[in-house]
N, C-alpha and C. Protein backbone atom coordinates (compact mmCIF):
# COMPACT_ATOMS: atom_id res chain seq x y z
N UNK A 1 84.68 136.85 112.92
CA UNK A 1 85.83 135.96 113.03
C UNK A 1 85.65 135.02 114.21
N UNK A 2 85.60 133.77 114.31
CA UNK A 2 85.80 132.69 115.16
C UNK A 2 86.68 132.73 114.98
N UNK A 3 87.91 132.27 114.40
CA UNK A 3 89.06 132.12 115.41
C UNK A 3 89.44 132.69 116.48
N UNK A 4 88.98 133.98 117.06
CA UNK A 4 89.63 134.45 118.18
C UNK A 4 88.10 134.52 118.98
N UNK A 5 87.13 134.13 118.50
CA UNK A 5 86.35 134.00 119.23
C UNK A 5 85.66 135.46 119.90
N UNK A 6 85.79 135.91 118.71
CA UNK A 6 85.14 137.67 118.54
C UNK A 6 84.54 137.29 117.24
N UNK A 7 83.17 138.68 117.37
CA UNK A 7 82.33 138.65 116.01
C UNK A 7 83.21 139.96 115.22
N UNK A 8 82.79 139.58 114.17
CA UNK A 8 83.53 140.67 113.29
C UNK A 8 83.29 142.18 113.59
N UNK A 9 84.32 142.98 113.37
CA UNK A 9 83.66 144.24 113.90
C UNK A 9 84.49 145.22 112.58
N UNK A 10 85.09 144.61 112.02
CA UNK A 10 85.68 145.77 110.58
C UNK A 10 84.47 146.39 110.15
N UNK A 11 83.30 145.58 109.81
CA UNK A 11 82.30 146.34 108.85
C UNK A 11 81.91 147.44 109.80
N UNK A 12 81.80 147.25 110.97
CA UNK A 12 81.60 148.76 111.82
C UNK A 12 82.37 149.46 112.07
N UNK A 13 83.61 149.14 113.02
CA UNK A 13 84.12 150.00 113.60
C UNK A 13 86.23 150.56 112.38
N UNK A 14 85.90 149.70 111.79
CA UNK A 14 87.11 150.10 110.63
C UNK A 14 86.41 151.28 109.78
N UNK A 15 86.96 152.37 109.74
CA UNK A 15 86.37 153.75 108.93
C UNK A 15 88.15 154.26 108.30
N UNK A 16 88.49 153.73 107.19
CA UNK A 16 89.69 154.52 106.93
C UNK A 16 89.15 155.58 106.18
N UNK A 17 88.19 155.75 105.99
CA UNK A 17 87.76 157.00 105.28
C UNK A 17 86.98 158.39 105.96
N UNK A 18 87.36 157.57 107.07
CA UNK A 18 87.17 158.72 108.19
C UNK A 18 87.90 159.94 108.64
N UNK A 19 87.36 160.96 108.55
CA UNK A 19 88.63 162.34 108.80
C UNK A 19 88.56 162.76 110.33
N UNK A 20 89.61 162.92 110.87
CA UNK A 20 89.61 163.18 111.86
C UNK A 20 88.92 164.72 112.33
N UNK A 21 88.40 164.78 113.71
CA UNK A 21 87.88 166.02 114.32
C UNK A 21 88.52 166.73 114.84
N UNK A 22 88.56 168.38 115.00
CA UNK A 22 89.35 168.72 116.29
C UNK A 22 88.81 168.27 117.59
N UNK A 23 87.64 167.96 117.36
CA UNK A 23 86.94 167.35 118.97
C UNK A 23 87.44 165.82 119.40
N UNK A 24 87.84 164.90 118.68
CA UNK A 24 88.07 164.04 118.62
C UNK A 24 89.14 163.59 120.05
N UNK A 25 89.21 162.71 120.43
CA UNK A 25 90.60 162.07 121.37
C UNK A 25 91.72 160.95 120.48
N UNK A 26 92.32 161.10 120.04
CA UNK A 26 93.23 160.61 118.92
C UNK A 26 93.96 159.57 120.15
N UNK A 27 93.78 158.36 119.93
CA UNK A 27 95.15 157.08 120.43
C UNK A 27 95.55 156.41 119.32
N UNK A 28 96.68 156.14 119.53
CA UNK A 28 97.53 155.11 118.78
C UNK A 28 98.05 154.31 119.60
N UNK A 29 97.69 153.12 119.14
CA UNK A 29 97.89 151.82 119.97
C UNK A 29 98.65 150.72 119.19
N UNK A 30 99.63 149.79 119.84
CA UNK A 30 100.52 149.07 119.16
C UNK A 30 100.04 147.88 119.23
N UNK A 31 99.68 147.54 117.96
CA UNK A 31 98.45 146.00 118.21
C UNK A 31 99.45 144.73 117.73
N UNK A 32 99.41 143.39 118.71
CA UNK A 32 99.92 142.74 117.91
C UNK A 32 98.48 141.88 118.30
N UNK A 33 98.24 140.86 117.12
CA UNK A 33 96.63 140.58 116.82
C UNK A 33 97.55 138.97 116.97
N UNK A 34 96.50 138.20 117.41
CA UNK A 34 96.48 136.88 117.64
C UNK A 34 96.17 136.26 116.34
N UNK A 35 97.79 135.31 115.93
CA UNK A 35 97.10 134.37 114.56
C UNK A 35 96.24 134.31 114.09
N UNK A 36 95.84 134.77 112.68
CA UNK A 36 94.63 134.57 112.15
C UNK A 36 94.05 136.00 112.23
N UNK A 37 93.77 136.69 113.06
CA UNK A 37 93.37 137.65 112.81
C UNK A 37 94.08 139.06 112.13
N UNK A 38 93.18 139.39 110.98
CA UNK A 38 93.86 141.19 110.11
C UNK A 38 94.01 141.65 110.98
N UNK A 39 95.12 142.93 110.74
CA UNK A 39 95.26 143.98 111.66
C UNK A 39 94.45 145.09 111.95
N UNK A 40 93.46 145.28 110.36
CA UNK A 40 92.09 145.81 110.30
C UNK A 40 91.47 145.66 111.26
N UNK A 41 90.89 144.20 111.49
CA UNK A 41 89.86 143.32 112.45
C UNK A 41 90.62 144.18 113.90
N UNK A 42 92.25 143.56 114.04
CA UNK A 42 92.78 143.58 115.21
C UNK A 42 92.53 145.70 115.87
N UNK A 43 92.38 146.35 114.92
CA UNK A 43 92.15 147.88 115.28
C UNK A 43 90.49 147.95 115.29
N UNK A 44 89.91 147.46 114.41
CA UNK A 44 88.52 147.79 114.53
C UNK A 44 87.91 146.96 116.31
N UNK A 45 88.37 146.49 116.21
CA UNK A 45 88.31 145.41 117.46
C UNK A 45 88.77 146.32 119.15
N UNK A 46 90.17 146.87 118.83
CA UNK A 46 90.12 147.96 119.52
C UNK A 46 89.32 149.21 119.53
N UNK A 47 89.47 149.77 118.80
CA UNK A 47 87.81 150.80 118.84
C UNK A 47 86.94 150.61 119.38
N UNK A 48 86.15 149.14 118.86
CA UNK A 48 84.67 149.09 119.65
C UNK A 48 84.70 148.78 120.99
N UNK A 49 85.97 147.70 121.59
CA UNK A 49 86.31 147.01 123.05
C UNK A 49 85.97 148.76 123.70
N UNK A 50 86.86 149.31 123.23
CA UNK A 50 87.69 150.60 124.00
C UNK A 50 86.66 151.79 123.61
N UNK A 51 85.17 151.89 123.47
CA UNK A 51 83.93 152.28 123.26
C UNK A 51 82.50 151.71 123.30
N UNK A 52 82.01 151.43 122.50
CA UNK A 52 80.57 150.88 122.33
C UNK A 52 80.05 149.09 122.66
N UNK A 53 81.12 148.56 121.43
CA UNK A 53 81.07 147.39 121.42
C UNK A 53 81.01 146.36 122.15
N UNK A 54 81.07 145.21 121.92
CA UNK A 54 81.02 143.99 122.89
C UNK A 54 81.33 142.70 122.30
N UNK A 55 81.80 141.92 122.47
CA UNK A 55 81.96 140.74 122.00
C UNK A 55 80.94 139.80 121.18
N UNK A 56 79.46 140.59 121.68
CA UNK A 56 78.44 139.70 120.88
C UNK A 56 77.43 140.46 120.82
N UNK A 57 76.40 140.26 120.10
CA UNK A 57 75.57 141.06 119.23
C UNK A 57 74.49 141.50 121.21
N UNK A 58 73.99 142.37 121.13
CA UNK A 58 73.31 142.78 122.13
C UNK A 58 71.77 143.43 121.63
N UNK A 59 71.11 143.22 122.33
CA UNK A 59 69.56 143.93 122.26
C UNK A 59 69.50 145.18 121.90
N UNK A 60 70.44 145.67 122.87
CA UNK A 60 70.35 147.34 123.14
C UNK A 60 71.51 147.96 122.36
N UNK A 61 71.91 147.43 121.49
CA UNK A 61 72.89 147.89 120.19
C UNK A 61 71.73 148.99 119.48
N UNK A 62 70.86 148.46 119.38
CA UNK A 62 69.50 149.24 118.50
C UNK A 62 69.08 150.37 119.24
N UNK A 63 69.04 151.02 120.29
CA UNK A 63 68.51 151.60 121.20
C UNK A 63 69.38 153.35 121.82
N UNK A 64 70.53 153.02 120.77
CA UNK A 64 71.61 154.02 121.09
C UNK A 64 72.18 154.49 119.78
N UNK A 65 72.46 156.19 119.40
CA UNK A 65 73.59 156.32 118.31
C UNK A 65 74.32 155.81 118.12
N UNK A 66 74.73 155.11 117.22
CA UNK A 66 76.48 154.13 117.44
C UNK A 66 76.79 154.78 116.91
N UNK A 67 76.53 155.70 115.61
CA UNK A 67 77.63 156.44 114.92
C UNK A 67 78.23 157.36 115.64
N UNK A 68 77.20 158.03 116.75
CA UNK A 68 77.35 159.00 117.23
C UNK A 68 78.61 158.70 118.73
N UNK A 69 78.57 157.62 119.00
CA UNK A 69 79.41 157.39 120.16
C UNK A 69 80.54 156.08 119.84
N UNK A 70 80.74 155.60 118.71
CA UNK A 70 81.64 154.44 118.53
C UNK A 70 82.96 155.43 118.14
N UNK A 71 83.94 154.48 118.49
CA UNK A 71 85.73 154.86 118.86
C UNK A 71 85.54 154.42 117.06
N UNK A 72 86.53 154.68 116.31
CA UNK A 72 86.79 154.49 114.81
C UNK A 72 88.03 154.31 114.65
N UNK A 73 88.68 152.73 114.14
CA UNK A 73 89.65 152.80 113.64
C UNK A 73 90.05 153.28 112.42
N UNK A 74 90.97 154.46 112.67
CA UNK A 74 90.99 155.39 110.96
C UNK A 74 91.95 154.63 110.48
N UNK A 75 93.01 154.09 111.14
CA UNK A 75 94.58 153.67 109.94
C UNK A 75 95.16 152.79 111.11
N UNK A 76 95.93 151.77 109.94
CA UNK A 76 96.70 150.94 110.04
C UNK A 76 97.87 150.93 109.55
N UNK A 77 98.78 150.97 110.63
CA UNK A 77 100.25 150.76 110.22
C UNK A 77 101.55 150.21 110.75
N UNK A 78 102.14 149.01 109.87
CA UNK A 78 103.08 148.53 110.63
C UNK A 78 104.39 149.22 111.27
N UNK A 79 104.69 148.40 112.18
CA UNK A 79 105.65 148.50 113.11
C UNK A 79 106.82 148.35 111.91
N UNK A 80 107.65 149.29 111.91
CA UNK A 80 108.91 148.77 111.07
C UNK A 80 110.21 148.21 111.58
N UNK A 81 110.13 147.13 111.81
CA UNK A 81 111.32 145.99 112.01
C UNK A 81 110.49 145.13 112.47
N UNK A 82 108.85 144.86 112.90
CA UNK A 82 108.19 144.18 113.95
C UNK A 82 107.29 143.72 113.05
N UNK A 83 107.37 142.45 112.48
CA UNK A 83 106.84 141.93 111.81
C UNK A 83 104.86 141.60 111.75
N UNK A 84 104.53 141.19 112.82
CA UNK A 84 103.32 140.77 113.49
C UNK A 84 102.81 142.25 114.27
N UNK A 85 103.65 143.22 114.54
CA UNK A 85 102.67 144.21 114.85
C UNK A 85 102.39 145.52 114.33
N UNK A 86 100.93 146.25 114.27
CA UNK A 86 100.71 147.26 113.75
C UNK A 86 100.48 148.24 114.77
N UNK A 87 100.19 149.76 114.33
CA UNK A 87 99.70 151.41 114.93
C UNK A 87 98.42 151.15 114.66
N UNK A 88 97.04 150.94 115.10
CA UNK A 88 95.90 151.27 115.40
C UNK A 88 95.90 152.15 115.64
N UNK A 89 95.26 153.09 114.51
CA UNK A 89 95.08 154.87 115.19
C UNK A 89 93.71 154.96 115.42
N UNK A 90 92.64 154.99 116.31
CA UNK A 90 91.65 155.38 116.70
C UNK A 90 91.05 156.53 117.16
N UNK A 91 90.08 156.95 116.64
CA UNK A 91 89.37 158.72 116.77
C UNK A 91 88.48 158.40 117.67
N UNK A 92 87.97 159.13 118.88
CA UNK A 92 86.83 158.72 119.97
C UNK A 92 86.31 159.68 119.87
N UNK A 93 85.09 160.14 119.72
CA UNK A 93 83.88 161.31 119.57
C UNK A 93 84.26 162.27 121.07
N UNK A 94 83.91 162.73 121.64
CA UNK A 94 84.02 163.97 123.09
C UNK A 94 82.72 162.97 123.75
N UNK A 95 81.49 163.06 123.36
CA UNK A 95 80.14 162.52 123.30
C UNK A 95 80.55 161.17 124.57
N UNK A 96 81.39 160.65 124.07
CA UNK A 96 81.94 159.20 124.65
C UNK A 96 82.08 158.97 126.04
N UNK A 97 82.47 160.54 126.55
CA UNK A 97 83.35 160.50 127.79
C UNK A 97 82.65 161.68 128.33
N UNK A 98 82.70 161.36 129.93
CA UNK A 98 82.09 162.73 130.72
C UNK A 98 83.35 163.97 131.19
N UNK A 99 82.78 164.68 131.20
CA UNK A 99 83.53 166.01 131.52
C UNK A 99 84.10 165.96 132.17
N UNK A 100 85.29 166.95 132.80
CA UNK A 100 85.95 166.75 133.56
C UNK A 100 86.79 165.09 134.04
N UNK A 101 86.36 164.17 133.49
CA UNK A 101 86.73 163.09 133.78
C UNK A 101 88.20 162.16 133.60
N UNK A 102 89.45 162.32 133.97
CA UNK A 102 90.43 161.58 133.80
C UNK A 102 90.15 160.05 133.66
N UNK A 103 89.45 159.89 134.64
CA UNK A 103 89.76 158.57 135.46
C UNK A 103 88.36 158.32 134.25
N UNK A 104 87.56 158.51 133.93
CA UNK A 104 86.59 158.13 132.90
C UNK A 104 86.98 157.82 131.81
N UNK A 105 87.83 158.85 131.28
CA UNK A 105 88.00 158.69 129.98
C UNK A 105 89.56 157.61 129.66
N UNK A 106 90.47 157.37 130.73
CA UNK A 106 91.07 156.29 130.80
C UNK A 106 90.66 155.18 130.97
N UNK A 107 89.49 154.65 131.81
CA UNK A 107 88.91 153.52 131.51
C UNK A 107 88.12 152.98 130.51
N UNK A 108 87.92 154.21 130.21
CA UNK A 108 86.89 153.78 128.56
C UNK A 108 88.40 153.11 127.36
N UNK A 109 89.05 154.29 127.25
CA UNK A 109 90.36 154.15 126.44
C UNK A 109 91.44 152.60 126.80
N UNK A 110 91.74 152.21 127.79
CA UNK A 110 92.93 151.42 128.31
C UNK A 110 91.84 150.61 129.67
N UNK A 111 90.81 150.29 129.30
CA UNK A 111 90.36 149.56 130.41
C UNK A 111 90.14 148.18 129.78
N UNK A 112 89.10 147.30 130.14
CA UNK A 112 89.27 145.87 129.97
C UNK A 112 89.88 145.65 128.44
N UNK A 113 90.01 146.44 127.49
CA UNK A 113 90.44 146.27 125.94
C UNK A 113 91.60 145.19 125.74
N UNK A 114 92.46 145.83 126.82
CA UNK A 114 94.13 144.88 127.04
C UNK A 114 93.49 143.70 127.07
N UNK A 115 92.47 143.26 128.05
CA UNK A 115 92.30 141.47 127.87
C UNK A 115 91.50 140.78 126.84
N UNK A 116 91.55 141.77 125.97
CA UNK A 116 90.90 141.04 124.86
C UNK A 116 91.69 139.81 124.36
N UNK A 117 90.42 138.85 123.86
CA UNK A 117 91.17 138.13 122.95
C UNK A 117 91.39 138.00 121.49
N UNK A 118 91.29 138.66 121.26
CA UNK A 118 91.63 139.02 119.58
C UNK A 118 93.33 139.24 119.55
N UNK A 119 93.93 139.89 120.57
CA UNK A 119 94.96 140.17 120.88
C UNK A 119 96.01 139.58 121.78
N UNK A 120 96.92 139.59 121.21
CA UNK A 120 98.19 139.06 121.71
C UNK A 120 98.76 140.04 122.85
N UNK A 121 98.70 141.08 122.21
CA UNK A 121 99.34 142.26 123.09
C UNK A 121 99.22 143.70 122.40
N UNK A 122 98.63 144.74 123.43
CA UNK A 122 98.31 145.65 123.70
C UNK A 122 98.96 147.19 124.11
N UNK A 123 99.52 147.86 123.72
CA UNK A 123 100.06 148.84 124.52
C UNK A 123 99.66 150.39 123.68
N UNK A 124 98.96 151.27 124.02
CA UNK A 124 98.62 152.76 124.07
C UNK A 124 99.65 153.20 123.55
N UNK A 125 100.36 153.69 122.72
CA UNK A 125 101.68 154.57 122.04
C UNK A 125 101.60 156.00 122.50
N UNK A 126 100.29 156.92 122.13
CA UNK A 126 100.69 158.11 121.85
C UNK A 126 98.60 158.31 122.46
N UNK A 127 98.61 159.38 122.43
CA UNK A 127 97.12 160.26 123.03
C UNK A 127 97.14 161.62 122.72
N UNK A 128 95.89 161.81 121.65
CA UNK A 128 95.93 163.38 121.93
C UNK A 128 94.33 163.54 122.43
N UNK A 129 94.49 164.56 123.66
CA UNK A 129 93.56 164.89 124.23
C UNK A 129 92.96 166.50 123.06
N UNK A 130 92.06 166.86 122.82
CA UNK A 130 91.47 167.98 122.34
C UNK A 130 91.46 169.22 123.31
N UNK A 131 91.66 170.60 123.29
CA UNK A 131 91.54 171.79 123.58
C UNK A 131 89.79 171.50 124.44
N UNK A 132 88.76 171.08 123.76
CA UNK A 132 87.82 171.01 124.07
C UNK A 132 87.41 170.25 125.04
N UNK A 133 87.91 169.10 124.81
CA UNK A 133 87.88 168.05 126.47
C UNK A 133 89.03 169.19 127.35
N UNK A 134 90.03 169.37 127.17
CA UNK A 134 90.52 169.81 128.60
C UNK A 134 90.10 171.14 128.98
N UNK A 135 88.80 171.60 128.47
CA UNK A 135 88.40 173.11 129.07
C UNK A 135 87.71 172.87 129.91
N UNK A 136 87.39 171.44 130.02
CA UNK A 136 86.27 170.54 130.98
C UNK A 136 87.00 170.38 132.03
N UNK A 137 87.99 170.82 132.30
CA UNK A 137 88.54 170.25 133.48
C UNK A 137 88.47 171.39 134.48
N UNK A 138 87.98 171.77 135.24
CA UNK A 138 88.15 172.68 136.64
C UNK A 138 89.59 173.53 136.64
N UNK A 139 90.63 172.67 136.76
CA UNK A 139 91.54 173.03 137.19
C UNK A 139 92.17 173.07 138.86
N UNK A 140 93.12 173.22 139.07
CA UNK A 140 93.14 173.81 140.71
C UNK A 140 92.25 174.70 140.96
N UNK A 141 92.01 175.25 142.59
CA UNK A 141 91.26 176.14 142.55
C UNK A 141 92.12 177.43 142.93
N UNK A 142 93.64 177.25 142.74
CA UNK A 142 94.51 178.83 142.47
C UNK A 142 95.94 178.30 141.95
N UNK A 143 96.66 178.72 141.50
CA UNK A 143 98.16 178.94 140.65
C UNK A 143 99.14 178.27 141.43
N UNK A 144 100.07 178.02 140.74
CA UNK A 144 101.38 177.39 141.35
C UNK A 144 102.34 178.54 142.54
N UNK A 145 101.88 179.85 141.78
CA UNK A 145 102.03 181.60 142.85
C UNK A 145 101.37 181.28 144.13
N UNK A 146 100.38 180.85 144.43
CA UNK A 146 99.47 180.58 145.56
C UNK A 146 100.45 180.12 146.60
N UNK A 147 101.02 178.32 145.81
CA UNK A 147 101.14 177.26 146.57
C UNK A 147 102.63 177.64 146.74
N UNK A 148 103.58 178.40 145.81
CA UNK A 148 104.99 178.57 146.44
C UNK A 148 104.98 179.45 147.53
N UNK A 149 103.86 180.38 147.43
CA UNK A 149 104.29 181.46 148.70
C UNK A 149 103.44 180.77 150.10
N UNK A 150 102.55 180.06 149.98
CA UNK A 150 102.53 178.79 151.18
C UNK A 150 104.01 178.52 151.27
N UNK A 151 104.33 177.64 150.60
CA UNK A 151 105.69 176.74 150.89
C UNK A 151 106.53 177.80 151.11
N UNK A 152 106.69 179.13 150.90
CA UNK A 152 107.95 179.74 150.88
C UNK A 152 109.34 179.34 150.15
N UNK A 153 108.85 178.59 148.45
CA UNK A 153 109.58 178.06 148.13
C UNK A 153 109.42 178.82 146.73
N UNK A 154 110.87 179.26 145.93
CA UNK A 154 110.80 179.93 144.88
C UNK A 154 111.97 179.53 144.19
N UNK A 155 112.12 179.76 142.62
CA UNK A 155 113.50 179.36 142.21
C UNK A 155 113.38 178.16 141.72
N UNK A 156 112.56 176.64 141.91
CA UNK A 156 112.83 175.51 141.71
C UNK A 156 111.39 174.94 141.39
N UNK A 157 112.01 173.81 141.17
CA UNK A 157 110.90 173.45 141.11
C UNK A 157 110.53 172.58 142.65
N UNK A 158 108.80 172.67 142.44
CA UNK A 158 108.55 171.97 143.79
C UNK A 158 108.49 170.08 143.75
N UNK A 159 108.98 169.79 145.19
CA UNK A 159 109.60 168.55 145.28
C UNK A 159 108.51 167.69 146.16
N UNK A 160 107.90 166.34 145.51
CA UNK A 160 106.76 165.93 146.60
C UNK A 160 106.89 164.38 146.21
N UNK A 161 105.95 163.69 147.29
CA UNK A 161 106.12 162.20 147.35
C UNK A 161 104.53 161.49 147.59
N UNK A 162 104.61 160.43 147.20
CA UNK A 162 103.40 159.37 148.15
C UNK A 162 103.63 158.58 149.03
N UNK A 163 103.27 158.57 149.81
CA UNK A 163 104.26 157.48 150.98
C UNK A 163 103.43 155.70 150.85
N UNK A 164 104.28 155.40 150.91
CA UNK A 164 104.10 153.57 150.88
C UNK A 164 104.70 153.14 151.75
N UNK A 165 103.53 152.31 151.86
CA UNK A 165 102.64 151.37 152.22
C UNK A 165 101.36 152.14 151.36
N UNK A 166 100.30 152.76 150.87
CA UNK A 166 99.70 153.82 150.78
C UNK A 166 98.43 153.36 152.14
N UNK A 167 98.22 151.82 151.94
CA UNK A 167 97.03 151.31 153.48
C UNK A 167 97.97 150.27 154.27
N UNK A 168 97.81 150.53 155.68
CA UNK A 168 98.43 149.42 156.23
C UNK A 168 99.61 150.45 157.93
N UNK A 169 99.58 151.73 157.42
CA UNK A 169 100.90 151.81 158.29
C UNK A 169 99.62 153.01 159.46
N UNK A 170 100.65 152.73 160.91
CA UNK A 170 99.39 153.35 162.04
C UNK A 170 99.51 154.72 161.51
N UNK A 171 98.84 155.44 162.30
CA UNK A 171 99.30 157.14 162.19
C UNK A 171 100.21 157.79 162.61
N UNK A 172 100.96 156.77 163.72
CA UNK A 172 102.22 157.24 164.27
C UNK A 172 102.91 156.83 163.53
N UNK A 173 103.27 155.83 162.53
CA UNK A 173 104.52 155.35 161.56
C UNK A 173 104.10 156.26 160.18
N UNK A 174 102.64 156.35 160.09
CA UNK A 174 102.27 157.58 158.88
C UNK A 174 102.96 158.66 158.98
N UNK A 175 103.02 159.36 160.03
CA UNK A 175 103.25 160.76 160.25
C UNK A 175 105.08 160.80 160.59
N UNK A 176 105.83 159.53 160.97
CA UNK A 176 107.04 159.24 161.25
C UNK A 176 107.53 159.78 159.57
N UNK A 177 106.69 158.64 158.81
CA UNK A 177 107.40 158.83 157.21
C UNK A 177 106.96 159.98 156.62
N UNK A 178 106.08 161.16 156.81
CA UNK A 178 106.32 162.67 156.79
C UNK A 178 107.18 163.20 156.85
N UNK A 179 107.40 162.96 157.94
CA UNK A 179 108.63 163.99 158.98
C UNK A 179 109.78 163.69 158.35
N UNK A 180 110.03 162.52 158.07
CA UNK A 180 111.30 161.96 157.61
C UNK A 180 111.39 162.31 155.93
N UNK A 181 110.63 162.21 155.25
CA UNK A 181 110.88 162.98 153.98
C UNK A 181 110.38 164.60 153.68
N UNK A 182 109.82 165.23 154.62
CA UNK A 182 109.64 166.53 154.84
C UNK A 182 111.29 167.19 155.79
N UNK A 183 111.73 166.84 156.15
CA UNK A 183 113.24 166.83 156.62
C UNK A 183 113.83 166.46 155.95
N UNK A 184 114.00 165.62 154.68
CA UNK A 184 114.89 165.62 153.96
C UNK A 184 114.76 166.41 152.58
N UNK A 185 113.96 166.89 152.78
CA UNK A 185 113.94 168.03 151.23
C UNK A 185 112.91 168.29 151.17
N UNK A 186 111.59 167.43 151.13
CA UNK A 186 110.80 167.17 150.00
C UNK A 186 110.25 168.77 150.42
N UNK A 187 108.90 168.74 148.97
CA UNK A 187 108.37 170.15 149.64
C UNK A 187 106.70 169.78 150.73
N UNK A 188 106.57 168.47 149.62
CA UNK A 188 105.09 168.33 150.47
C UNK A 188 104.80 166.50 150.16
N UNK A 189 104.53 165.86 150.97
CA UNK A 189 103.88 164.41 150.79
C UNK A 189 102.37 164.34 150.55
């Protein structure tokens, strides 16, 4: 598709005949697609941005599994009362994303994709993470039991903050805005 000044990406990354995995990372995303462009195009388009793809044909397209690591738009479905926008439901392989990784697997998912131009507008609906990605995660390294009998706090739930400015304030105005919300309730900043 030229009009939006993206190459076509339905013949790849559109799979409605695709079944979903339990390994899979399931998003649904609320696409509204820029004039001219299907909502097909406008989800397959998300998939590849938000995985493999690229705006234009590359060398090293040949050099890697794509089946094995491309995001798949499975289904399309409109918004009901919202004329111009659809649900992009997209399946992402595990393969895609490194272990343990939040901050990885959100930038792959919700990183430069939003400025695409195929799209008008962009927004993430819904996420299911798999049993299998989150066994990857460490965890704390002890229980919420640990950290109440530190605090000496039981019965509630625990109460905490970030302080702002987060760069910019000395260590004496840092440690001022501690004191001052550690005195007023909180449990920990």
């Amino acid at each position: 598709l030229d009009q939006a000044g993206v190459k076509d990406y339905k013949l790849t990354y559109y799979t409605p005949e695709y079944e979903t995995k339990d390994t899979d990372i399931l998003a649904a995303f609320r696409v509204t697609p820029q004039p001219g462009v299907p909502p097909e195009e406008a989800g397959a388009a998300v998939a590849a941005e938000s995985s493999t793809g690229t705006w234009t044909t590359v060398w090293t397209d040949g050099l890697t599994s794509l089946d094995r690591y491309k995001g798949r738009c499975y289904g399309i479905e409109p918004v009901p009362g919202e004329e111009s926008q659809f649900i992009a439901y997209v399946a992402y392989p595990l393969d895609l994303f490194e272990e343990g990784s939040v901050t990885n697997m959100f930038t792959s998912i919700v990183g430069n994709v939003f400025g695409f131009k195929a799209l008008r507008a962009l927004r993430l609906e819904d996420l299911r993470i798999p049993v299998a990605y989150v066994k990857t995660f460490d965890g704390p390294p002890h229980g919420i039991q640990v950290e109440r009998d530190k605090l000496n706090k039981y019965g509630r739930p625990l109460l905490g903050c970030t302080i702002k400015p987060k760069l910019g304030l000395s260590a004496k105005n840092y440690g001022r805005a501690c004191y001052e919300c550690l005195r007023g309730g909180l449990d920990f900043t």
